[in-house]
C-alpha atoms as a PDB file:
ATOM      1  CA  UNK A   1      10.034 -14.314   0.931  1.00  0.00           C
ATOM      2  CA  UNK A   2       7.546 -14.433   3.969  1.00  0.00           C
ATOM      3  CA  UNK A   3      10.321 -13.459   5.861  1.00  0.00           C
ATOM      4  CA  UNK A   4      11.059 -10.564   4.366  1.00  0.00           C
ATOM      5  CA  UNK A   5       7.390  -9.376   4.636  1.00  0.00           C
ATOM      6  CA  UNK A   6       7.203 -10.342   8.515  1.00  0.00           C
ATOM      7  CA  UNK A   7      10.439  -8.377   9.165  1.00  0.00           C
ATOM      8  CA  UNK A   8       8.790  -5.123   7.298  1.00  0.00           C
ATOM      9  CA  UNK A   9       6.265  -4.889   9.762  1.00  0.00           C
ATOM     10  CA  UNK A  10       5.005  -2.024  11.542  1.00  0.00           C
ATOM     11  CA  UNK A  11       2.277  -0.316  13.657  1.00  0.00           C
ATOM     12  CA  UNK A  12      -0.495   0.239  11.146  1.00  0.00           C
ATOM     13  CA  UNK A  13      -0.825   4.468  10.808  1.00  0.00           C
ATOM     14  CA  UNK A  14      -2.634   6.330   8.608  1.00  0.00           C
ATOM     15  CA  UNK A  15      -1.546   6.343   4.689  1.00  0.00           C
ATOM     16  CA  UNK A  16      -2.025   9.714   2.538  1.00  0.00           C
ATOM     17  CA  UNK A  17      -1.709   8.774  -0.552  1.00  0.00           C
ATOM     18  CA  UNK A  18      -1.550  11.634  -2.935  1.00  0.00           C
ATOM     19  CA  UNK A  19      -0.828   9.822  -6.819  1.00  0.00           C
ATOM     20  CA  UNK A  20      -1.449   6.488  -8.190  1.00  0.00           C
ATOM     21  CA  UNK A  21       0.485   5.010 -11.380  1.00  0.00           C
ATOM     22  CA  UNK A  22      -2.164   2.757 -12.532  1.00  0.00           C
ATOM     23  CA  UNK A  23      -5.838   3.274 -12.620  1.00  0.00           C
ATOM     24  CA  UNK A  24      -6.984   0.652 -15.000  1.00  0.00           C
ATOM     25  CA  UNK A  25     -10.650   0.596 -13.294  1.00  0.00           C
ATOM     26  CA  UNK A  26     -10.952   4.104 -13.206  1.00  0.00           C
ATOM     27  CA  UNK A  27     -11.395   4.557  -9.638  1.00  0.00           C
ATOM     28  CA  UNK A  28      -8.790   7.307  -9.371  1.00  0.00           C
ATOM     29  CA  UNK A  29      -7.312   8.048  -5.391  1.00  0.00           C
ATOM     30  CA  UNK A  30     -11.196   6.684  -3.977  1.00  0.00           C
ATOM     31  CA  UNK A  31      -9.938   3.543  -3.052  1.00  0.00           C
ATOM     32  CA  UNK A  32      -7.108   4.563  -0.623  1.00  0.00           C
ATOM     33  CA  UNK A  33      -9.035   7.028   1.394  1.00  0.00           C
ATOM     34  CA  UNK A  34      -8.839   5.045   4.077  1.00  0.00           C
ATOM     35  CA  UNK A  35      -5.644   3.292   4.027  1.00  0.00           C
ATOM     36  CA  UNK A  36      -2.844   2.113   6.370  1.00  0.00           C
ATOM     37  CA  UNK A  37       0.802   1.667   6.069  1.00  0.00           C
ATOM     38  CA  UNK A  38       1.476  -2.015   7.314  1.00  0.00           C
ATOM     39  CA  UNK A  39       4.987  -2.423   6.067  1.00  0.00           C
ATOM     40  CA  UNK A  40       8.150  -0.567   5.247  1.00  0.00           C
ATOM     41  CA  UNK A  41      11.161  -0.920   2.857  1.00  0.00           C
ATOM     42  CA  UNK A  42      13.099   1.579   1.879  1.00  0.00           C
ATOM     43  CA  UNK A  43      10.792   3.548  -0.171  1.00  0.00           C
ATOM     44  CA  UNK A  44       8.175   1.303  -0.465  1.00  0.00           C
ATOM     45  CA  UNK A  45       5.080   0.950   1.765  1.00  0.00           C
ATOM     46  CA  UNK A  46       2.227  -1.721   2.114  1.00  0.00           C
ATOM     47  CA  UNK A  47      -0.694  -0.790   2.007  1.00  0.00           C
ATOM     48  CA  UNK A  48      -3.966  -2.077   3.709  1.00  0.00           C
ATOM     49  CA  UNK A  49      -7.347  -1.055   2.912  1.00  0.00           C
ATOM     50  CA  UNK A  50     -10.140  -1.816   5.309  1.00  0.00           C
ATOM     51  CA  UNK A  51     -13.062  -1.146   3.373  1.00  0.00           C
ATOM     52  CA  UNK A  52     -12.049  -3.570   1.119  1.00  0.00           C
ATOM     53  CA  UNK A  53      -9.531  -6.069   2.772  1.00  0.00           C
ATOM     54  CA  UNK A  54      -7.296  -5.506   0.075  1.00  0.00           C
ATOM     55  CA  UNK A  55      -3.611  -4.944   0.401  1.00  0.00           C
ATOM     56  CA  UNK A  56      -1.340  -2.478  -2.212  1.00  0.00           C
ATOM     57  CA  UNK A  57       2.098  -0.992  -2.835  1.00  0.00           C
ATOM     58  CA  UNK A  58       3.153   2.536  -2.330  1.00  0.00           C
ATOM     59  CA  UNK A  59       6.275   4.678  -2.916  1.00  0.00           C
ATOM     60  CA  UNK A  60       7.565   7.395  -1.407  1.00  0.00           C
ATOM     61  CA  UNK A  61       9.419   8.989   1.123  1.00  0.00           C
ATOM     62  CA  UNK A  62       6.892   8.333   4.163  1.00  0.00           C
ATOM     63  CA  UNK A  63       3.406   7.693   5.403  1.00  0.00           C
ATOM     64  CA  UNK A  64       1.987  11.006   4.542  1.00  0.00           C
ATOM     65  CA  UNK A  65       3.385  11.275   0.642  1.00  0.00           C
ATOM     66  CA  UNK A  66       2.602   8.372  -1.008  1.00  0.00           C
ATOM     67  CA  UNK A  67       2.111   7.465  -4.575  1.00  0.00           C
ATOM     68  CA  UNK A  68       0.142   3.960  -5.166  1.00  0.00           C
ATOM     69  CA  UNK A  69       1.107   1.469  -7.709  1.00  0.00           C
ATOM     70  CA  UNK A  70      -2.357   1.040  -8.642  1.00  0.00           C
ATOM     71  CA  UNK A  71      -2.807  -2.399  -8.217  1.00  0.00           C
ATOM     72  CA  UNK A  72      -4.679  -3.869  -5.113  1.00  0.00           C
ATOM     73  CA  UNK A  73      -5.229  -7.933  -4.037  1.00  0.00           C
ATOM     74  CA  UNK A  74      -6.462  -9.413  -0.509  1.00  0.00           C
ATOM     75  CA  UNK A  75      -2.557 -11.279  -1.000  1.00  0.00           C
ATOM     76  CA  UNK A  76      -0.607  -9.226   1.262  1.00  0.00           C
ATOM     77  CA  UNK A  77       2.983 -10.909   0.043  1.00  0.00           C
ATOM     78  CA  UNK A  78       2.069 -10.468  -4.018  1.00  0.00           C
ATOM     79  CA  UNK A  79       1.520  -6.795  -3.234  1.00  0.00           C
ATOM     80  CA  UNK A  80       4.528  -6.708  -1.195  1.00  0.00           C
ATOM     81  CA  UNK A  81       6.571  -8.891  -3.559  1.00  0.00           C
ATOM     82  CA  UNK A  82       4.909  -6.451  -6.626  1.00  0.00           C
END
């Protein structure tokens, strides 16, 4: 499953995400302000979170139109594994 994740990765660029599924703590799109993309598969994307050194999943069809799961963790592979 590692694997997978190691063969997904990229160039970290800038993430916009613009929607997020989830939002059980209420902190609406605040959290991914400053996101990267990490990883790509199809149309999912990792995301990483500096602020935070937390890792979450995205959809969409690239970098700049992105809609988050919602859920974050500092475990890149269970975020990329959802």
């Amino acid at each position: 499953m590692a694997d997978q994740l190691l063969g997904a990765l990229l160039q970290p660029c800038k993430a916009s995400v613009a929607g997020r599924t989830y939002d059980y703590e209420g902190m609406g799109l605040a959290e991914y302000e400053n996101a990267y993309v990490v990883a790509h598969r199809d149309d999912s994307w990792l995301l990483y979170m500096p602020d935070t050194a937390r890792f979450g999943l995205a959809f969409g069809p690239n970098p700049d139109a992105l809609t988050a799961l919602g859920f974050s963790s500092h475990d890149a592979l269970a975020e990329w594994l959802g």
